[in-house]
N, C-alpha and C. Protein backbone atom coordinates (compact mmCIF):
# COMPACT_ATOMS: atom_id res chain seq x y z
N UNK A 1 -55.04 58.59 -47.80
CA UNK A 1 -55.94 57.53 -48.16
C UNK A 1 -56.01 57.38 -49.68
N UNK A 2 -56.01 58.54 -50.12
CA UNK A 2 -55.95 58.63 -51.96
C UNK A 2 -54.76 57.83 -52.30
N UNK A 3 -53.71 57.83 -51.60
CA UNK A 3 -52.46 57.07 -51.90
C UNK A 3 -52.73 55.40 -52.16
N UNK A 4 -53.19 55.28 -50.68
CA UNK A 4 -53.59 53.93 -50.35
C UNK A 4 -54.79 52.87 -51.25
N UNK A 5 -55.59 53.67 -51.75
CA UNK A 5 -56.30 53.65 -52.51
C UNK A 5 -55.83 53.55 -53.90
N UNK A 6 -54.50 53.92 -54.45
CA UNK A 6 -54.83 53.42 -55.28
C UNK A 6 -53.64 52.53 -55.99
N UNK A 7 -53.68 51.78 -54.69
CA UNK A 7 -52.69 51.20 -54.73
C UNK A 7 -50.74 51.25 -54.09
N UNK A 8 -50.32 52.51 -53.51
CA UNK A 8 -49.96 52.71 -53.67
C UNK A 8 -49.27 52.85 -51.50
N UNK A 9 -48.47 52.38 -51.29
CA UNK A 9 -48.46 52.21 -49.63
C UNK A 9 -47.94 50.82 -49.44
N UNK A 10 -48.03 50.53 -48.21
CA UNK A 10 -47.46 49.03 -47.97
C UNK A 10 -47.93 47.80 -48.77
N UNK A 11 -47.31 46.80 -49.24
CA UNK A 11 -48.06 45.66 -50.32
C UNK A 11 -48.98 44.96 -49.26
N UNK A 12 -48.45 44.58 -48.13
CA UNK A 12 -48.93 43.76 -47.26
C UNK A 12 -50.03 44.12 -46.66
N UNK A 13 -49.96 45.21 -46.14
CA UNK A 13 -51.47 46.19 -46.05
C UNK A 13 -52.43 45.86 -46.93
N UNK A 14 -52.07 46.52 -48.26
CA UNK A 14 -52.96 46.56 -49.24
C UNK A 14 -53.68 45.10 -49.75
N UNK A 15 -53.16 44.40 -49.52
CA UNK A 15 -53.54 42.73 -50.10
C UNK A 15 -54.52 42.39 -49.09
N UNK A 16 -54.28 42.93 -48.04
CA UNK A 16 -55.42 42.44 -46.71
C UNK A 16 -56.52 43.24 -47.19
N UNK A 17 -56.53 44.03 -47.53
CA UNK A 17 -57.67 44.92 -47.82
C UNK A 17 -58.52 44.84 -48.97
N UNK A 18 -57.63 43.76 -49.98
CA UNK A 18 -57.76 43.80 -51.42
C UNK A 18 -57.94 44.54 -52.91
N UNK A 19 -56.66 44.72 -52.11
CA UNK A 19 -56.26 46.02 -53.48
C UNK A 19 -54.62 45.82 -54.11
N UNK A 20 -54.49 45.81 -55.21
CA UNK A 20 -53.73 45.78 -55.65
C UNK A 20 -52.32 46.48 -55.56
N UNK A 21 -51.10 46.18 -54.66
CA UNK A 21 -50.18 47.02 -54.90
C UNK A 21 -49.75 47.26 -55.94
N UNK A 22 -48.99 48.81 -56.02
CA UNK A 22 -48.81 49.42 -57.59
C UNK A 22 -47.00 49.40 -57.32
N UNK A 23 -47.23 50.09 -56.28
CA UNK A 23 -45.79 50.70 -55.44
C UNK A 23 -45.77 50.27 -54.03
N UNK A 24 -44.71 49.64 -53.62
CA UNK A 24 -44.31 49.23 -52.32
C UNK A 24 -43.68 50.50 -51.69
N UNK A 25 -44.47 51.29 -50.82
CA UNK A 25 -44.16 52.33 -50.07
C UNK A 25 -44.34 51.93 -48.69
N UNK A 26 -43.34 51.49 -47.41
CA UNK A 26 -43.79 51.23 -46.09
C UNK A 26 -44.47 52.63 -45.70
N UNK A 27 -44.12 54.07 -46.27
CA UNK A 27 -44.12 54.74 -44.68
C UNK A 27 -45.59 56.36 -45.69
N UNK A 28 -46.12 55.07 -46.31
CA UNK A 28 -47.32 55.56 -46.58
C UNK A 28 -48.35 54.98 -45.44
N UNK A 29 -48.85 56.63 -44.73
CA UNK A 29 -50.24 56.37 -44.48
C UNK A 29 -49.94 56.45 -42.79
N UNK A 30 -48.08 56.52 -42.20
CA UNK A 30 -47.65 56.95 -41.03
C UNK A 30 -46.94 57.72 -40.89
N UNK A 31 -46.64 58.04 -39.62
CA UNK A 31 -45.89 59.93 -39.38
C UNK A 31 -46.87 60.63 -39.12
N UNK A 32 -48.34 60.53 -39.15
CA UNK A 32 -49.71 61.38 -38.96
C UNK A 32 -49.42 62.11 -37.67
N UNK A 33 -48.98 63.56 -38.09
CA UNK A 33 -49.20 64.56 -36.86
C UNK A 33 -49.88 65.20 -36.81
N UNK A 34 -50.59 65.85 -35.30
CA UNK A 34 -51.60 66.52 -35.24
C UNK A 34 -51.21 67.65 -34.97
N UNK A 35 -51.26 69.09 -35.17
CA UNK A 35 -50.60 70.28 -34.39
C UNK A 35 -51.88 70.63 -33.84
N UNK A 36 -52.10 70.38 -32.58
CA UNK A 36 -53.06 70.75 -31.19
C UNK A 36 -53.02 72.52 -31.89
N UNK A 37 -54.24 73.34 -31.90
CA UNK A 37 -54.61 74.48 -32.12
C UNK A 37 -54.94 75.05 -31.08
N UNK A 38 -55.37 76.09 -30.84
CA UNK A 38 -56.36 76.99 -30.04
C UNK A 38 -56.91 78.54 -30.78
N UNK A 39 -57.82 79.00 -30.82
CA UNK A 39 -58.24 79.84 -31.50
C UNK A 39 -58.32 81.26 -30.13
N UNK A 40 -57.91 82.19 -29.84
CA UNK A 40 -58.14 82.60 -28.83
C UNK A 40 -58.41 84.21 -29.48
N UNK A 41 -59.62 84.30 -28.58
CA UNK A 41 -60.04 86.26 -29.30
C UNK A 41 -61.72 85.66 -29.67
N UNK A 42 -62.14 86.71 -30.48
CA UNK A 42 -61.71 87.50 -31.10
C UNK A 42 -61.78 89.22 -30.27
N UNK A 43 -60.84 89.61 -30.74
CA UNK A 43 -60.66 91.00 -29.52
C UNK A 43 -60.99 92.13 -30.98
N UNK A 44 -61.90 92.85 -30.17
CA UNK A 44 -62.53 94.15 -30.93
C UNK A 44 -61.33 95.36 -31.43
N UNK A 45 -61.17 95.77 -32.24
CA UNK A 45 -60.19 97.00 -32.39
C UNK A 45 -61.25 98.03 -32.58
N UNK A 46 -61.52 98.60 -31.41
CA UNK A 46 -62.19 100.16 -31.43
C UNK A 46 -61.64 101.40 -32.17
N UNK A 47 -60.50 101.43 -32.06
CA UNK A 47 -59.67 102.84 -33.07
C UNK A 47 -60.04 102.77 -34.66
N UNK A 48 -61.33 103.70 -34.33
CA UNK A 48 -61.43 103.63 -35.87
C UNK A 48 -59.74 104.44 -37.01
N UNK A 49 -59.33 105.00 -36.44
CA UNK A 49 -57.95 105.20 -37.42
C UNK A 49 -57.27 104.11 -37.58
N UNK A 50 -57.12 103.25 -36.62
CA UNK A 50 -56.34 101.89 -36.97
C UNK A 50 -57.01 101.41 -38.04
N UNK A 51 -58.22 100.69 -37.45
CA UNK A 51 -58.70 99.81 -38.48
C UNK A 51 -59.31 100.97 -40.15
N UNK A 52 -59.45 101.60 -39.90
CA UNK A 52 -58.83 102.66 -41.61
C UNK A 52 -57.97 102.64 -42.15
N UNK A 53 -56.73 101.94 -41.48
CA UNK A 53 -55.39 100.94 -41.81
C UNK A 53 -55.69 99.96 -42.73
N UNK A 54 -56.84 99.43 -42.73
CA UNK A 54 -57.39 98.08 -43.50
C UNK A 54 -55.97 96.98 -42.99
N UNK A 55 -55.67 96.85 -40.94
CA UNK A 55 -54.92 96.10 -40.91
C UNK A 55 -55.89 94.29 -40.86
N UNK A 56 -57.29 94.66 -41.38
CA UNK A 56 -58.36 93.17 -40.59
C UNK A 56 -58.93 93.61 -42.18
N UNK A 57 -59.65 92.59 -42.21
CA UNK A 57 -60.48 92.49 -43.25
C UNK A 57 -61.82 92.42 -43.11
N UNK A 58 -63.12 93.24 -43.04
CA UNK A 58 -64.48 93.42 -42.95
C UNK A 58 -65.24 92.78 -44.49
N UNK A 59 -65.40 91.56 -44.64
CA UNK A 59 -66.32 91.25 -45.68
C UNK A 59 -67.25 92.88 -46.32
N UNK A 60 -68.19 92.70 -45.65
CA UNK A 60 -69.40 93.82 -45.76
C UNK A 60 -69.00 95.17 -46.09
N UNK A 61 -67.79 95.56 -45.21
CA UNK A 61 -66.72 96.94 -46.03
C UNK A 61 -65.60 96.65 -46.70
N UNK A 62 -65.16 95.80 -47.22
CA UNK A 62 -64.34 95.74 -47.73
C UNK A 62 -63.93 94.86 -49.42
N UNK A 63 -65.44 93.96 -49.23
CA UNK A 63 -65.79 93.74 -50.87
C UNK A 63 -66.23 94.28 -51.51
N UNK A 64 -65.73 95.40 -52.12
CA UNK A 64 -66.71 96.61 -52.98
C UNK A 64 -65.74 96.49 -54.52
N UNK A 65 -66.53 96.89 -55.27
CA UNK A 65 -65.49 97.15 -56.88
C UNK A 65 -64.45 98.05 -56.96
N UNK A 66 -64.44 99.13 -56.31
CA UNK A 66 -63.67 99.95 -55.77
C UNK A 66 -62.42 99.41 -55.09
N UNK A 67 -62.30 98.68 -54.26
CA UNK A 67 -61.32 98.06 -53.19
C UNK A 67 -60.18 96.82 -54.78
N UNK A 68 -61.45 96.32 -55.31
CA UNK A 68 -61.31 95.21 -56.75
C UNK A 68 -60.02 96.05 -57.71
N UNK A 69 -60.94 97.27 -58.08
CA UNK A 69 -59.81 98.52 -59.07
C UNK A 69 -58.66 98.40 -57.89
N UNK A 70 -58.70 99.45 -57.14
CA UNK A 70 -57.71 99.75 -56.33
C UNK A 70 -56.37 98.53 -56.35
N UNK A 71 -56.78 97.30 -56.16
CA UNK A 71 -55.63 96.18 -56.03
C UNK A 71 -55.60 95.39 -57.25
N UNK A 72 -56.25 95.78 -58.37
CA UNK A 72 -55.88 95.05 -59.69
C UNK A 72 -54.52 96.67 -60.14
N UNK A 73 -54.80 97.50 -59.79
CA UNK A 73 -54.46 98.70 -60.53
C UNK A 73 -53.02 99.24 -59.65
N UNK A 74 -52.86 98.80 -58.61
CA UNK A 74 -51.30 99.25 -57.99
C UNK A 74 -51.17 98.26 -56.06
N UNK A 75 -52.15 97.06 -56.63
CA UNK A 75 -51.35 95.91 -55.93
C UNK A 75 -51.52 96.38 -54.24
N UNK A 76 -52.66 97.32 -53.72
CA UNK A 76 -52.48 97.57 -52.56
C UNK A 76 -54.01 97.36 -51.98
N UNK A 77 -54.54 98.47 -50.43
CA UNK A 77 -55.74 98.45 -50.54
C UNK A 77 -55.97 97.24 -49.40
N UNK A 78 -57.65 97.17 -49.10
CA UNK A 78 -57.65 96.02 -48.06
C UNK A 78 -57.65 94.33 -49.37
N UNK A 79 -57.91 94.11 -50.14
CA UNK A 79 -57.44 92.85 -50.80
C UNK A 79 -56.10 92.83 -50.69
N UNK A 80 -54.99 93.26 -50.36
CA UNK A 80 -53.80 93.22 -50.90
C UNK A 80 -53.69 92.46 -49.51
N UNK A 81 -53.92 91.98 -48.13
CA UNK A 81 -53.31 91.59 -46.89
C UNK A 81 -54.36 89.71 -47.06
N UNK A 82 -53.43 89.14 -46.53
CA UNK A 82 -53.61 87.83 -46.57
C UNK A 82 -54.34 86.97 -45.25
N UNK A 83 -54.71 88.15 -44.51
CA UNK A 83 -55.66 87.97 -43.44
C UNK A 83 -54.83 87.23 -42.24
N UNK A 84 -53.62 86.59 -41.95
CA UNK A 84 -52.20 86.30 -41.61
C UNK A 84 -51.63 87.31 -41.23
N UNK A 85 -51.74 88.43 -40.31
CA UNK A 85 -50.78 89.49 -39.95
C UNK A 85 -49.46 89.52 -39.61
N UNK A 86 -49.24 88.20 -38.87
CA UNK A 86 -48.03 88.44 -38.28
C UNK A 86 -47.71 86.62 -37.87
N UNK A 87 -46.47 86.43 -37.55
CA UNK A 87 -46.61 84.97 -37.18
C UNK A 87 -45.25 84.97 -35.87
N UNK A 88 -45.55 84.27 -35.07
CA UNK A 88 -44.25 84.29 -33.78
C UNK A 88 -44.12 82.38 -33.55
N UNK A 89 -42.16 82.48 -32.50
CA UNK A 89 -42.38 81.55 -32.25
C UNK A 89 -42.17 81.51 -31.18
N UNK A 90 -42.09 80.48 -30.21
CA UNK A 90 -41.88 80.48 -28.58
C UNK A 90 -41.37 79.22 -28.26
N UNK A 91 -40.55 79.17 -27.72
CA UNK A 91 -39.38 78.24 -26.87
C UNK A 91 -40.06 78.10 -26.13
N UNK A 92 -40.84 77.33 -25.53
CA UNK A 92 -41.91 77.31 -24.20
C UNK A 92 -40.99 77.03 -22.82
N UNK A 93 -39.95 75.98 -23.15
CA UNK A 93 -38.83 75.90 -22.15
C UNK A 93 -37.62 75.58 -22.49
N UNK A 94 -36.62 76.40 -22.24
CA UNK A 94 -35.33 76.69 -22.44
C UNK A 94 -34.52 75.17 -22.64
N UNK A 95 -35.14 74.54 -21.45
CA UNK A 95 -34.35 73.21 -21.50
C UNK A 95 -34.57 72.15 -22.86
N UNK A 96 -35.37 72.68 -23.64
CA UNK A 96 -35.75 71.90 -24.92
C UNK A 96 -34.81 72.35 -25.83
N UNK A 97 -34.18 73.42 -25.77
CA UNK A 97 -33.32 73.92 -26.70
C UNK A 97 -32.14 72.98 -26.86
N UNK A 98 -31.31 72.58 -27.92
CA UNK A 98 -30.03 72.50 -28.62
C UNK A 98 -30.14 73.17 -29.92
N UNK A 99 -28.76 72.60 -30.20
CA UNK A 99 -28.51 73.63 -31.36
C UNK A 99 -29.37 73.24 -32.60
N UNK A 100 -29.99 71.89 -32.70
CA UNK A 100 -30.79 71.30 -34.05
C UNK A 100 -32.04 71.46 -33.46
N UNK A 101 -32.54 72.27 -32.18
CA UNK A 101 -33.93 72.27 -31.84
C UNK A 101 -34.66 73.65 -32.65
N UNK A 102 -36.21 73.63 -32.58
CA UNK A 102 -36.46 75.22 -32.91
C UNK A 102 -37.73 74.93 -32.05
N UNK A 103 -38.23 76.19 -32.46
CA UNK A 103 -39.51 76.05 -30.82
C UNK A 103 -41.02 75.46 -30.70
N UNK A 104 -41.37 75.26 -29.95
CA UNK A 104 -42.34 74.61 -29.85
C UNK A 104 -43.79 74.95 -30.14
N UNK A 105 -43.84 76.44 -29.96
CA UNK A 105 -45.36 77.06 -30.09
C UNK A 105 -45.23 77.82 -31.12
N UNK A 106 -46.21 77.78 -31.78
CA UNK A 106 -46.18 78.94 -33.11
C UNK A 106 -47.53 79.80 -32.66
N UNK A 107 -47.55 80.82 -33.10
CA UNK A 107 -48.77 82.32 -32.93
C UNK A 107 -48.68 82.81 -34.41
N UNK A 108 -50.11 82.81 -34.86
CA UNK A 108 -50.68 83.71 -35.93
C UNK A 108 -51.70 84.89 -35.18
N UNK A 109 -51.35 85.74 -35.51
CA UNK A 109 -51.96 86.72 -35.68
C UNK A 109 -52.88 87.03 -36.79
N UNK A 110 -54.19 86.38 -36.72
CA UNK A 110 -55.13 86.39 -37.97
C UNK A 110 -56.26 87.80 -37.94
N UNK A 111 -56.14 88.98 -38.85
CA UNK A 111 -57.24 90.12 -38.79
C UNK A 111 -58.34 89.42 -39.66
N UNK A 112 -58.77 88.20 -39.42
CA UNK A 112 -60.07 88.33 -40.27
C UNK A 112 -61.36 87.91 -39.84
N UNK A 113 -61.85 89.54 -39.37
CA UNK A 113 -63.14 89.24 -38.72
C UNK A 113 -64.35 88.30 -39.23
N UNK A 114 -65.32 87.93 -38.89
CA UNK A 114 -66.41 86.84 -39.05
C UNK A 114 -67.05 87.80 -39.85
N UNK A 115 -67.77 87.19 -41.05
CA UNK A 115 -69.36 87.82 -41.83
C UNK A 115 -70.22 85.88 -40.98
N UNK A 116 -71.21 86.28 -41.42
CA UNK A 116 -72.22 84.86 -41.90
C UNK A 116 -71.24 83.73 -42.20
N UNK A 117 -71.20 84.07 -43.60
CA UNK A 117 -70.63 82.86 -44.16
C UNK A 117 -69.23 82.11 -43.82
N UNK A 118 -68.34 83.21 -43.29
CA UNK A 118 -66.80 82.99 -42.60
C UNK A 118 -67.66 82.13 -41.01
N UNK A 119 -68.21 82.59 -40.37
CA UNK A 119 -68.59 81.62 -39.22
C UNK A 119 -69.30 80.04 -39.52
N UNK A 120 -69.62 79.89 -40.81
CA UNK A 120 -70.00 78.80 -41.30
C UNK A 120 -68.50 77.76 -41.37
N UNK A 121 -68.03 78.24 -42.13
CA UNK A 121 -66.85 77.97 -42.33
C UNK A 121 -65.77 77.80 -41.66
N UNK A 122 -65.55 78.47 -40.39
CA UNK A 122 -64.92 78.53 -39.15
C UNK A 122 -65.74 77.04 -38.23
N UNK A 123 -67.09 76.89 -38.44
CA UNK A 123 -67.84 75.78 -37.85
C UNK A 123 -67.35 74.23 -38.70
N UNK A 124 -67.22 74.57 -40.26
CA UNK A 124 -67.19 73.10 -40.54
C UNK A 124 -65.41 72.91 -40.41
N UNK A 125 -64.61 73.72 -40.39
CA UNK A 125 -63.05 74.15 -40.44
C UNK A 125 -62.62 73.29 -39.35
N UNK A 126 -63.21 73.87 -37.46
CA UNK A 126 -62.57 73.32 -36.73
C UNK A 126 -63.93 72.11 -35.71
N UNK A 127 -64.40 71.72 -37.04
CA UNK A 127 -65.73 71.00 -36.37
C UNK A 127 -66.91 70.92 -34.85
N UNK A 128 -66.98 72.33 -35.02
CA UNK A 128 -67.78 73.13 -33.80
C UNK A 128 -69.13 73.27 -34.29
N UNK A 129 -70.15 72.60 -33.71
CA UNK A 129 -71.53 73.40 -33.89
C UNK A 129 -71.76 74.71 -34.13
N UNK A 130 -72.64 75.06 -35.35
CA UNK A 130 -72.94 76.23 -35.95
C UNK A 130 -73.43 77.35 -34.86
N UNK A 131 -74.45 76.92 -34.20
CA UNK A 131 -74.72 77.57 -32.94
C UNK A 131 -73.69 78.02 -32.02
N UNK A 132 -73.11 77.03 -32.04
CA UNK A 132 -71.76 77.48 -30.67
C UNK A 132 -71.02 78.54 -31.41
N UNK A 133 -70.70 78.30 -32.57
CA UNK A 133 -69.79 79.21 -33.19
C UNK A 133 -70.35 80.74 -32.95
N UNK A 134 -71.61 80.59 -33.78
CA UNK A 134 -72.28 81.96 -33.99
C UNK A 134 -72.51 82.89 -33.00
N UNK A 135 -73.04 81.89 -31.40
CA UNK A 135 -72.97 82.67 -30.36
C UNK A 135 -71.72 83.34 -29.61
N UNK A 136 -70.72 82.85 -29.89
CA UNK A 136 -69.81 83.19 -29.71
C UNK A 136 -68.93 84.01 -30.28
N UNK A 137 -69.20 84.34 -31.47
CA UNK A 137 -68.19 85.61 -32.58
C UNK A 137 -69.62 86.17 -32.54
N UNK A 138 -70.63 85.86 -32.12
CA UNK A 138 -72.02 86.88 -32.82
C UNK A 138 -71.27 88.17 -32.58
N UNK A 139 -71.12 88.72 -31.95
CA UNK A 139 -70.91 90.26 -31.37
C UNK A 139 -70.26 90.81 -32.28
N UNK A 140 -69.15 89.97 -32.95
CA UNK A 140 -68.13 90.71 -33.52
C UNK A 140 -68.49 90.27 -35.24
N UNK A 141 -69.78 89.95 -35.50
CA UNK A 141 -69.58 90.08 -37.18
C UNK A 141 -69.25 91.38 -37.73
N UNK A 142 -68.92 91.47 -38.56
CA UNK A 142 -68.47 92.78 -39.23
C UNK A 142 -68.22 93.56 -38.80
N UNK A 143 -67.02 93.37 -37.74
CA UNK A 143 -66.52 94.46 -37.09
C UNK A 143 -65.03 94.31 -37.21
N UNK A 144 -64.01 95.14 -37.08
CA UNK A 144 -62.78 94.90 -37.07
C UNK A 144 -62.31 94.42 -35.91
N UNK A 145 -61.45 93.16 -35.94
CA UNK A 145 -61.56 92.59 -34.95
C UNK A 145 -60.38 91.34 -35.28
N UNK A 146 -59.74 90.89 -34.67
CA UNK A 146 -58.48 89.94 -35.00
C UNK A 146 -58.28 88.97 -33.70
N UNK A 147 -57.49 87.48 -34.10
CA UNK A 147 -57.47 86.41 -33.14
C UNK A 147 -56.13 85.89 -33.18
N UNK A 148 -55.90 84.83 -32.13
CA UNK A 148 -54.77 84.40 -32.13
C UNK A 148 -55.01 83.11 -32.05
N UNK A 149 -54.00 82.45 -32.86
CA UNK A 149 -54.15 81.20 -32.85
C UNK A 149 -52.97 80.59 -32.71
N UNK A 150 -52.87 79.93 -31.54
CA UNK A 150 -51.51 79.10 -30.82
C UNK A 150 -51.92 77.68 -31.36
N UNK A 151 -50.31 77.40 -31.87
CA UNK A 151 -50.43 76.26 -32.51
C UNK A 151 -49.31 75.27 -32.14
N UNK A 152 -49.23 73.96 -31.79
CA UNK A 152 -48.23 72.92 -31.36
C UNK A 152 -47.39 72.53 -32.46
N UNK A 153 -46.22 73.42 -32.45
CA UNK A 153 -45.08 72.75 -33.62
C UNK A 153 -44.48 72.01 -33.81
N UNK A 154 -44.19 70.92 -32.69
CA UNK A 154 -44.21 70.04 -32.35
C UNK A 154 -44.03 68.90 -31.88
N UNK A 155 -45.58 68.62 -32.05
CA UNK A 155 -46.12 67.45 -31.50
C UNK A 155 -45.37 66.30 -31.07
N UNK A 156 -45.49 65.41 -29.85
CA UNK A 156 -44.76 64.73 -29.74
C UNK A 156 -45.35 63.38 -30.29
N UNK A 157 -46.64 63.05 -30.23
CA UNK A 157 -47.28 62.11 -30.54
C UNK A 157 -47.60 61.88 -32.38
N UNK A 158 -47.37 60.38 -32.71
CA UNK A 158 -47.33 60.76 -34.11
C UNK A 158 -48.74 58.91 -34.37
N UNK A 159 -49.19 59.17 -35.30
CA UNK A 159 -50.48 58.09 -35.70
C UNK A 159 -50.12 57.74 -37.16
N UNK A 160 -51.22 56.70 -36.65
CA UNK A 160 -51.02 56.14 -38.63
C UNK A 160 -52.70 56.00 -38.96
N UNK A 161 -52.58 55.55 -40.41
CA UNK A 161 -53.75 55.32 -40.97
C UNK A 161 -53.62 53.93 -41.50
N UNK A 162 -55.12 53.22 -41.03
CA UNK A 162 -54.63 51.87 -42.23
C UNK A 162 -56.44 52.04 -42.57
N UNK A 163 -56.54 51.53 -44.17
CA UNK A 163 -58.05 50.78 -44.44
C UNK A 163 -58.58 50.04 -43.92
N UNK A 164 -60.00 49.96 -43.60
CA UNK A 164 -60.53 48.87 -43.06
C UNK A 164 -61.46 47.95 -44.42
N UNK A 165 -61.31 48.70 -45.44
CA UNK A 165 -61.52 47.68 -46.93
C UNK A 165 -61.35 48.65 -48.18
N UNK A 166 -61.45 48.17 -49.11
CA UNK A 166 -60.95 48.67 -50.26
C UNK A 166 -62.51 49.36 -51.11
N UNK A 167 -63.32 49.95 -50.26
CA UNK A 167 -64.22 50.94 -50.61
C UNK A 167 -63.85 52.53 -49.68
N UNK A 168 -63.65 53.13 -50.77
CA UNK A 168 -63.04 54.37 -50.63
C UNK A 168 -63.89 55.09 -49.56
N UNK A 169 -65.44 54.57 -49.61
CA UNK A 169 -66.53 56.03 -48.79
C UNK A 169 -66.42 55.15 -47.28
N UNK A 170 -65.73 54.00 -47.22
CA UNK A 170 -65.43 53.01 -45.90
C UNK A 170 -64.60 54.19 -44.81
N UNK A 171 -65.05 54.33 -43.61
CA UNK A 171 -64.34 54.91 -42.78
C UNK A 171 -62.67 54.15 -42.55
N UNK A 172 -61.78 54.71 -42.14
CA UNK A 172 -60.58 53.84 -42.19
C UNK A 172 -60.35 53.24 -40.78
């Protein structure tokens, strides 16, 4: 929309809307894909030796000045992991394969358990009521604890965007 806005996307578009083309771009503002998500977990890791691994990240144990030294001073430690553990892909069905295909489902393996403020954020992220969220990870704030998130690589369905006027706070 920032594109479109400022000028900059189809002329013909933009003149309906009344805005000045800058740059004649047709294939501004289409191609819009969605990759369908799912968030699935969060599953508890009870072994306290594992999670002494610092393989998840605990807000509440794990932001200390100590943890700060430790990974300014030799780059390791629980700051040093990107909360991203692991990532997979999956061919969901064989018959989709050729040789220019690659697969359809992607898996993250995310260790980063909920504090407060991460479930806030997880609420405005995948636009879920605060309540729903909270009751649902409540159990597992600050606990070590990791999720999976299956993701559509993709998508077959693709959208566009057009303005409905040349005021930016205008829904499109």
């Amino acid at each position: 929309m920032l594109l479109l806005h400022s000028g900059i996307g189809p002329s013909e578009h933009l003149q309906q809307v009344g805005i000045k083309p800058r740059v004649n771009l047709a294939g501004v503002g289409k191609n819009l894909l969605d990759h369908v998500s799912a968030l699935v977990g969060p599953f508890t890791i009870t072994n306290e030796s594992f999670s002494q691994q610092h393989f998840t990240f605990v807000p509440a144990r794990d932001s200390r000045p100590s943890n700060v030294i430790q990974y300014l001073a030799s780059g390791d430690g629980p700051l040093a992991q990107s909360g991203s553990m692991a990532s997979g892909f999956i061919l969901s069905n064989k018959s989709f394969y050729t040789a220019n295909q690659w697969p359809d489902i992607q898996l993250l393996l995310l260790g980063i358990p909920q504090d407060d403020e991460g479930l806030l954020t997880l609420s405005k992220a995948f636009n879920i009521d605060a309540a729903t969220v909270k009751q649902y990870y409540g159990p597992t704030v600050n606990r070590d604890s990791f999720s999976i998130m299956t993701i559509v690589s993709r998508p077959k369905s693709r959208g566009q965007i057009k303005l409905a006027s040349n005021n930016p706070f205008d829904h499109p």
